[in-house]
Protein backbone atom coordinates (compact mmCIF):
# COMPACT_ATOMS: atom_id res chain seq x y z
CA UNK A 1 0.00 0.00 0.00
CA UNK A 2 2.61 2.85 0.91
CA UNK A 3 4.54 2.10 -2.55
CA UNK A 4 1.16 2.78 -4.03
CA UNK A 5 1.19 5.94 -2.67
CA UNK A 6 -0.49 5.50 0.60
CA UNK A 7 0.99 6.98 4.03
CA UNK A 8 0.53 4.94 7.06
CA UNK A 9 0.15 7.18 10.24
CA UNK A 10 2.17 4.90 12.44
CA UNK A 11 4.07 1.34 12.17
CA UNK A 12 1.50 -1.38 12.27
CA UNK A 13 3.97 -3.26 14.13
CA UNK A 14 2.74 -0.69 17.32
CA UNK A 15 -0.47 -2.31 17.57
CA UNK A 16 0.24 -5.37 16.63
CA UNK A 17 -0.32 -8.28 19.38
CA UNK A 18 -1.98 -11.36 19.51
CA UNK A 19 -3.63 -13.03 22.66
CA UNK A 20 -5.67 -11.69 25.72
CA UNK A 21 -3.32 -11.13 28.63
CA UNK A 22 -0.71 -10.35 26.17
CA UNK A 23 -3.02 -6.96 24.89
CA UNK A 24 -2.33 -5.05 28.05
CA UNK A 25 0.79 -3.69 27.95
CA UNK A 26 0.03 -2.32 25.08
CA UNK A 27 -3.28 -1.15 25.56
CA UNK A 28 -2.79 2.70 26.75
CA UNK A 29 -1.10 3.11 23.10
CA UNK A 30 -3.36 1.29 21.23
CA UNK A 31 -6.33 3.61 22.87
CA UNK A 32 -3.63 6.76 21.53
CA UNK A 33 -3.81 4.91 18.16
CA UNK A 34 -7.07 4.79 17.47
CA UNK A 35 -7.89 8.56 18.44
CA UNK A 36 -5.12 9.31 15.99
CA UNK A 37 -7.55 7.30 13.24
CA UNK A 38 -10.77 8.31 14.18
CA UNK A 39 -9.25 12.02 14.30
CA UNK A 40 -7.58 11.81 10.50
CA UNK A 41 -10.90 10.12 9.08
CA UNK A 42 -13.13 13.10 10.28
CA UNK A 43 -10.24 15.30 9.19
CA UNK A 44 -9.89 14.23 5.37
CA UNK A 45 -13.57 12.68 5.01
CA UNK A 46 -12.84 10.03 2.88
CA UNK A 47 -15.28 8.37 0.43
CA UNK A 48 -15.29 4.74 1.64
CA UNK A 49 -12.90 3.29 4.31
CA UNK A 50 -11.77 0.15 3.69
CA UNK A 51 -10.20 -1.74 7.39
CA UNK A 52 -7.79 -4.58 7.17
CA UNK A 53 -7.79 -7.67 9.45
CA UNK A 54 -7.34 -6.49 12.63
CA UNK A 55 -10.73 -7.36 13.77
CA UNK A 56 -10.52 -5.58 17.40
CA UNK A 57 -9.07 -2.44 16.17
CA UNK A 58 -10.91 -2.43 13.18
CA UNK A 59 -14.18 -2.57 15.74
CA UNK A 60 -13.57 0.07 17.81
CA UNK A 61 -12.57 2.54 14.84
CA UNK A 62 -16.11 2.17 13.43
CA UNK A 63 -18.08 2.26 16.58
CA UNK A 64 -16.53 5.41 17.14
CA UNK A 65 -17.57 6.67 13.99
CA UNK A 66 -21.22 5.44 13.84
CA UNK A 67 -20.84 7.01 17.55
CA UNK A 68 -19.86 10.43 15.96
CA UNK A 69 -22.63 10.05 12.98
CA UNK A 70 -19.91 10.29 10.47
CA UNK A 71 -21.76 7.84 8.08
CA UNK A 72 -19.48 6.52 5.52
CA UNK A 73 -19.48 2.96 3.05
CA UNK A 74 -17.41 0.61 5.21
CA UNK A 75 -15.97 -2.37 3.48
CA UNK A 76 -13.82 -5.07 6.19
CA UNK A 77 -11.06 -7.05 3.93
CA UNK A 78 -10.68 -10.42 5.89
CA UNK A 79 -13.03 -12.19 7.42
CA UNK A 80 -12.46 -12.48 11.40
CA UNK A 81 -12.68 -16.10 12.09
CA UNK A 82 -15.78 -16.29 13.83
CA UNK A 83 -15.76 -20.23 13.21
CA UNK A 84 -12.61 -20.81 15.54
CA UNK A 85 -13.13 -17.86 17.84
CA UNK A 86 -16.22 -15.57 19.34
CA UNK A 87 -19.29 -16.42 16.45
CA UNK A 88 -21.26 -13.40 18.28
CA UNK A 89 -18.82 -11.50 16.37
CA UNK A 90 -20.29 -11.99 13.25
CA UNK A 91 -23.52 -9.92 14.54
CA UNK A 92 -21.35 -7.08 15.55
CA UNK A 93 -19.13 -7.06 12.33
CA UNK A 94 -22.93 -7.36 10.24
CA UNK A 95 -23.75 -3.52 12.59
CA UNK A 96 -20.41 -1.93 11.52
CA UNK A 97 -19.92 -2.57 8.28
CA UNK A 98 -21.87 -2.79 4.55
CA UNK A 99 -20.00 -5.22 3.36
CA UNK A 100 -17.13 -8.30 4.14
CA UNK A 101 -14.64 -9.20 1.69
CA UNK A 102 -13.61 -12.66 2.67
CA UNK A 103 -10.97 -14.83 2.04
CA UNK A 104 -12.14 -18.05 2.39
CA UNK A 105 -15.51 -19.53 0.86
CA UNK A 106 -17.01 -21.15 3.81
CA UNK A 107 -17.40 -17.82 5.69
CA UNK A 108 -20.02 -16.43 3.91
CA UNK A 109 -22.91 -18.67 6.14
CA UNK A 110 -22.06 -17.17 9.48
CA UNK A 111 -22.23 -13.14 8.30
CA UNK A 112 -24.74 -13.46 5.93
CA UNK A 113 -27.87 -14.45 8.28
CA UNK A 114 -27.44 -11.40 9.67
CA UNK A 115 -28.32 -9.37 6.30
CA UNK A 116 -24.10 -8.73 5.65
CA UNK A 117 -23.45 -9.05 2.17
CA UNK A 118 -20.27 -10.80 1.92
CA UNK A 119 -18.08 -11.23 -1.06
CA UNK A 120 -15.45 -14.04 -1.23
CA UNK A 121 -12.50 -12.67 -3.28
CA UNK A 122 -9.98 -15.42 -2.49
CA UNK A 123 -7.04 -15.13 -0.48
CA UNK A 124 -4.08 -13.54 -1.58
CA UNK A 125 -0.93 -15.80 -1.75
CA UNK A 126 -2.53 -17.33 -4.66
CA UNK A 127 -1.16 -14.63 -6.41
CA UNK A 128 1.91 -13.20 -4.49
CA UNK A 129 3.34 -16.57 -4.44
CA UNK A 130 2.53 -17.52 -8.26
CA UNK A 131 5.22 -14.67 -9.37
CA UNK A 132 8.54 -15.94 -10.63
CA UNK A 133 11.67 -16.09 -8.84
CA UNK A 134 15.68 -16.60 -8.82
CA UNK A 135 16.38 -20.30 -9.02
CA UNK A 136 17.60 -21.74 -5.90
CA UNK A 137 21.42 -21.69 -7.34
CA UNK A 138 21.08 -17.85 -7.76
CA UNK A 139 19.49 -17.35 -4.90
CA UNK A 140 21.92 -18.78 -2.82
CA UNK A 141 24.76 -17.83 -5.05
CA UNK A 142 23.45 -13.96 -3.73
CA UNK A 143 23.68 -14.52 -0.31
CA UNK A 144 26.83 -16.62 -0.38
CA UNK A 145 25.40 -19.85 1.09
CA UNK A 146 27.16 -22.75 -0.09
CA UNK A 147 25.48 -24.67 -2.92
CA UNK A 148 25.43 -28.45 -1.17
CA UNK A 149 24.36 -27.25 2.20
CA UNK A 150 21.14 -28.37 3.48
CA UNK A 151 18.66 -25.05 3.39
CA UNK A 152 15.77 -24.40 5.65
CA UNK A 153 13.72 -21.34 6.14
CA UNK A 154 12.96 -20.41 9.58
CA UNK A 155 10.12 -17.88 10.34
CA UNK A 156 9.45 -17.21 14.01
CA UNK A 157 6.86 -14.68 13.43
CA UNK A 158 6.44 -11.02 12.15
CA UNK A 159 5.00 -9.77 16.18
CA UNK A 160 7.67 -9.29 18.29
CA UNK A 161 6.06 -10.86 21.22
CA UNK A 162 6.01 -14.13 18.96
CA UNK A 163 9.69 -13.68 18.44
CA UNK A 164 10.23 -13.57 22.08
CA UNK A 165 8.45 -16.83 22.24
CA UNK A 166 9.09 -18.68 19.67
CA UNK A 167 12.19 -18.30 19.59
CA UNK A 168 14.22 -20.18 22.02
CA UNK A 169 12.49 -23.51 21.24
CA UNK A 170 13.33 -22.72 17.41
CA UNK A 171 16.67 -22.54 18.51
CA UNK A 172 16.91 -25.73 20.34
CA UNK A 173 14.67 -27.25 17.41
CA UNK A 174 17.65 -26.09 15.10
CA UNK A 175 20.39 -27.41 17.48
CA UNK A 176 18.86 -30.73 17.56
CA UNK A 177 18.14 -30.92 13.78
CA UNK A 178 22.07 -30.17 13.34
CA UNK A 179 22.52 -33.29 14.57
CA UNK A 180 21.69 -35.00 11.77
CA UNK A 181 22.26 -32.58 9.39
CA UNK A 182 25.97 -31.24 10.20
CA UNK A 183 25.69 -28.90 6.93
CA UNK A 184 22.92 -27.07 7.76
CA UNK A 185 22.28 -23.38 7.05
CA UNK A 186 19.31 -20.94 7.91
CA UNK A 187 18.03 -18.28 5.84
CA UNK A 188 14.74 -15.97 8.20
CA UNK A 189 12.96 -14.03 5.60
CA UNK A 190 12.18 -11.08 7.89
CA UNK A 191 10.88 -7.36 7.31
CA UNK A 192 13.04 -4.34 8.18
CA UNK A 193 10.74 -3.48 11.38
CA UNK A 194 11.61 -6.83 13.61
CA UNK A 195 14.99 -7.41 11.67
CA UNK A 196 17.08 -6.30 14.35
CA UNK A 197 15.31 -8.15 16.97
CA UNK A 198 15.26 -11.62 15.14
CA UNK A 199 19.19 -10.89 14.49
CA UNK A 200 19.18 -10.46 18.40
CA UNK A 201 17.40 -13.53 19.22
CA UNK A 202 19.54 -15.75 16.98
CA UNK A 203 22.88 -14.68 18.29
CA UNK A 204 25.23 -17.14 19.66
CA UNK A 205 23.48 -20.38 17.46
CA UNK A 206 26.21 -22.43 16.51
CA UNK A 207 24.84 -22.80 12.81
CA UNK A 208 25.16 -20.40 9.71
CA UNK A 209 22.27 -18.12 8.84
CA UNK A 210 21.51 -15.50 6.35
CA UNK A 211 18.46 -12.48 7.20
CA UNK A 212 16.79 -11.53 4.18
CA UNK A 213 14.04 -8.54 3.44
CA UNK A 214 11.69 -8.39 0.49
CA UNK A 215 8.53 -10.59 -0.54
CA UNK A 216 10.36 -11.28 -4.06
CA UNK A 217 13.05 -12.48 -2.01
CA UNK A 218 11.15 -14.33 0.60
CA UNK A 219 9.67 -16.42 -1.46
CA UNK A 220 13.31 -17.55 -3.63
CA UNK A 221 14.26 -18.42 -0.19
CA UNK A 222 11.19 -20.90 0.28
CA UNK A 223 12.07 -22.63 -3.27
CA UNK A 224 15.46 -22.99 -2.19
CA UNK A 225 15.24 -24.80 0.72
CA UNK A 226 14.21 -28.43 1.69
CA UNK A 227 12.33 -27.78 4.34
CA UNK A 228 10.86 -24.82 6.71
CA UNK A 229 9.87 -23.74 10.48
CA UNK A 230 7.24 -21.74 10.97
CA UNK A 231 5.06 -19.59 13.04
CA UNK A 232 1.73 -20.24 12.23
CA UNK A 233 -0.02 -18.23 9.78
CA UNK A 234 -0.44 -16.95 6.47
CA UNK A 235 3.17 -18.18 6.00
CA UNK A 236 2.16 -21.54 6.18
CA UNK A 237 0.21 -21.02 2.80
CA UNK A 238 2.88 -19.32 0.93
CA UNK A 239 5.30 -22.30 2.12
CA UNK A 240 2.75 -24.48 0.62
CA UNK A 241 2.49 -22.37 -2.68
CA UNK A 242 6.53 -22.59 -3.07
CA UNK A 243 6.25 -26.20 -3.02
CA UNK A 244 8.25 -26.34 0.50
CA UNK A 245 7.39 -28.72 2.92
CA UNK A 246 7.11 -27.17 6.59
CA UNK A 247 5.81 -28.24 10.07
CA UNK A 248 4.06 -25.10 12.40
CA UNK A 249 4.32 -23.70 15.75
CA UNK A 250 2.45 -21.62 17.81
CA UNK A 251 2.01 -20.05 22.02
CA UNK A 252 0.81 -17.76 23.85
CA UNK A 253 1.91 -17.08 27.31
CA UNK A 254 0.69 -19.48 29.94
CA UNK A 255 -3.17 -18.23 30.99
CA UNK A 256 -3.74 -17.33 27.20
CA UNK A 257 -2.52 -20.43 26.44
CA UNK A 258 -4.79 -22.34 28.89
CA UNK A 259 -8.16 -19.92 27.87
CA UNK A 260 -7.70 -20.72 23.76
CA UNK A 261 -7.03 -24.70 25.02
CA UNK A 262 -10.47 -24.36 26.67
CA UNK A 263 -12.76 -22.27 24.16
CA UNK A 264 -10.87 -22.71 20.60
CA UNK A 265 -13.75 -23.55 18.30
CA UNK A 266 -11.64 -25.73 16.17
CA UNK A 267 -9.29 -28.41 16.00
CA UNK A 268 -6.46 -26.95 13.68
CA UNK A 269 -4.86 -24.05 13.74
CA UNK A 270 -3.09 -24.42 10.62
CA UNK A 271 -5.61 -22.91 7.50
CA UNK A 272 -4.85 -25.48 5.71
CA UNK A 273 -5.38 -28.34 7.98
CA UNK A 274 -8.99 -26.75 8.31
CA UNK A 275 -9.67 -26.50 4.92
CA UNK A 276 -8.68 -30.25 4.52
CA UNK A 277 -10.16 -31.46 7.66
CA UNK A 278 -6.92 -33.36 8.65
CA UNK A 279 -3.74 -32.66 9.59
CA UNK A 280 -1.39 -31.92 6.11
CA UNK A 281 0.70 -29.44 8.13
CA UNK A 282 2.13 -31.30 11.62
CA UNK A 283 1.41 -28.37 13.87
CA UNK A 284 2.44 -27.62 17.45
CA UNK A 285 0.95 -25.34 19.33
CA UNK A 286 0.24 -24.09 22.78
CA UNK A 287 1.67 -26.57 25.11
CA UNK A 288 2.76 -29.29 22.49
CA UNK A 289 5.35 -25.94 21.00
CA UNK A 290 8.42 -27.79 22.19
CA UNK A 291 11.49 -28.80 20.57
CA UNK A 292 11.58 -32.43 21.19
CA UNK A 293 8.13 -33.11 19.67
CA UNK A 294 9.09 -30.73 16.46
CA UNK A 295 12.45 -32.38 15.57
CA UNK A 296 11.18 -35.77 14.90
CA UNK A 297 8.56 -33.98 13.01
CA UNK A 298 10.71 -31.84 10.92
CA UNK A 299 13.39 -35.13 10.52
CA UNK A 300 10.64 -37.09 8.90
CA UNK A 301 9.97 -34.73 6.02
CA UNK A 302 13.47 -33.57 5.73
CA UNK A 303 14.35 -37.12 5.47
CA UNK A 304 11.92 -38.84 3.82
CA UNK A 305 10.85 -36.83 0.17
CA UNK A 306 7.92 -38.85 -0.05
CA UNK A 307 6.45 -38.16 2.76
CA UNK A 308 7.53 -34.42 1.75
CA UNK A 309 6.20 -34.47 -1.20
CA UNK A 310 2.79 -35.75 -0.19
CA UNK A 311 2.50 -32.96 1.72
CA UNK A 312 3.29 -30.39 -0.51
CA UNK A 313 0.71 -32.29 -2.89
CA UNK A 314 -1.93 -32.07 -0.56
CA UNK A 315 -1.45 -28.61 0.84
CA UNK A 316 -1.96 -27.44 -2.84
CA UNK A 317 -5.09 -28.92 -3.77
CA UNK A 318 -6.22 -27.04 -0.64
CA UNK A 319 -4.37 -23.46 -2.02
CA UNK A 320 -6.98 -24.12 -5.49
CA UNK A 321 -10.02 -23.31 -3.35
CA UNK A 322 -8.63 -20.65 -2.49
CA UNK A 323 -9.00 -18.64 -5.62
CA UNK A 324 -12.12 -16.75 -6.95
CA UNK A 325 -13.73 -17.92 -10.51
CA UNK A 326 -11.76 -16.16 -13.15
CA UNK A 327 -9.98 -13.38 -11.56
CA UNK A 328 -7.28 -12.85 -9.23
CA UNK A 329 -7.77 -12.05 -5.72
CA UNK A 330 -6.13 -8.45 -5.85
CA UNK A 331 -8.73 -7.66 -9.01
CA UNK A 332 -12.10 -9.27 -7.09
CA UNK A 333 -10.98 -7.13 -3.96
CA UNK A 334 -10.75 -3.50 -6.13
CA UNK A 335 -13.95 -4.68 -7.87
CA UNK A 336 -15.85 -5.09 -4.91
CA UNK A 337 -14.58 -2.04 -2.90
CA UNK A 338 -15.21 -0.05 -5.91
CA UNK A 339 -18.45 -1.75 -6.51
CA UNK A 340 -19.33 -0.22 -2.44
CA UNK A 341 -18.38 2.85 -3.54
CA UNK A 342 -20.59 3.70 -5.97
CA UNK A 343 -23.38 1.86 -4.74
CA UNK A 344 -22.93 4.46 -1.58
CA UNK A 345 -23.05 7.33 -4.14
CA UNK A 346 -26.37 6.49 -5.72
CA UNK A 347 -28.42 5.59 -2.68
């Protein structure tokens, strides 16, 4: 969005937590956050807003305005998952907004009886990930990591209270997968904003690693390796896109964990897993997030490359329902908001 000529009023990364206990410290600038929004929409009065993911700040943005009575088409891109998570959501999200763009098909059903009008544009790694890249000898060729080494991508998260987590049992995941695999080398596709912190929290491991920015070059880094850890997430579909086989991991700290164990509303965390009813992905999350049940895990698929690529096979017939009927995700999205947008001029 910003090198389309958008300017962001803050780093996203500011507001963005996941969990319940884990919201408070943050909460007193996430409250300064949201004033800042609320004030620059009545300042500009824009013709439609469009709000991205970020269900709970998304919410109280537009309460505040229908609060304020500055009436406005609203248009949410993402679907909050209502089917895992809180379904009275999907009464509140119907209030606030005229209409959901959603990325999955399914969602439709649980907006919809409450008079939303919901448009399923598909989700977008179907086309991020379909762009060509440098082949895996250039790739690593740029980076200067040896050609016969044994590659794996290693994503602990884009939050930095996931890095905090996650990483220390990626570390001793990595430490006990050297083991085996005496040549093994990292690359962490990362963004600029957590860069420095993932650098941080990888110091000291005994095993060569490269840091890399830039979707073009995250995903040349996913076709070059064998295998991949990952924080679970959006990442886990663009793994499956590159054709890279991958296990997931996922925690909260201890009482979140123990409240999402208790009132989850599904059995997999992983998308794909859901969309397949089974588990594709090996995930481990909350209290199973521990090295010693990921290694033998990640051994099996780095090991075995049928197993790996049954996986990869599977994951992808999942990533096909993913896409809208003849157009790309990005196209069905601008269509639709667009679509809001006039329809809010002629009523």
């Amino acid at each position: 969005m910003i090198a389309s000529g958008f300017e962001s009023l803050f780093d996203i990364s500011e507001i963005s937590v996941m969990g319940i206990i884990e919201v408070l410290p943050k909460l007193r600038n996430i409250v300064r956050r949201l004033n800042q929004v609320v004030a620059d929409i009545g300042n500009k009065s824009p013709d439609i807003i469009v709000t991205v993911d970020s269900w709970g700040f998304a919410r109280q943005i537009l309460e505040r305005l229908e609060k304020e009575g500055i009436a406005v088409p609203r248009v949410h891109y993402v679907a909050p998952q209502v089917w895992a998570w809180k379904r009275g959501r999907a009464k509140v999200v119907a209030r606030l907004t005229d209409r959901l763009m959603m990325l999955l098909p399914h969602e439709a059903q649980y907006f919809e009886k409450y008079g939303l009008k919901c448009t399923f544009v598909g989700h977008p790694v179907i086309e991020s990930a379909s762009r060509p890249t440098d082949s895996a000898e250039i790739f690593k060729k740029k980076y200067d990591i040896p050609d016969k080494c044994t590659l794996i991508s290693v994503l602990p998260g884009s939050r930095k209270s996931e890095i905090d987590r996650l990483v220390p049992v990626f570390k001793q995941t990595l430490l006990g997968l050297k083991r085996y695999f005496p040549d093994l080398f990292i690359v962490i596709p990362s963004v600029s904003a957590i860069s420095e912190k993932v650098d941080a929290g990888f110091a000291g491991l005994d095993i060569p690693l490269r840091i890399i920015l830039g979707q073009y070059e995250r995903y040349a880094a996913f076709r070059a390796s064998r295998f991949a850890l990952a924080a679970s997430g959006t990442v886990s579909l663009e793994l499956a896109a590159c054709g890279t086989p991958h296990v997931i991991t996922y925690k909260f700290g201890y009482f979140t964990n123990k409240i999402l164990k208790r009132y989850a509303g599904t059995k997999y965390a992983n998308l794909i897993n859901i969309l397949a009813d089974k588990f594709v992905i090996p995930e481990f999350v909350l209290e199973n997030c521990r090295a010693s049940l990921i290694i033998p895990s990640a051994l099996e698929l780095m090991q075995d490359s049928e197993k790996a690529k049954s996986q990869v096979g599977e994951a992808q017939l999942q990533l096909i329902r993913l896409k809208p009927d003849g157009v790309m995700p990005s196209e069905k999205a601008a269509e639709t908001v667009l679509e809001e947008l006039l329809r809010g001029r002629t009523v």
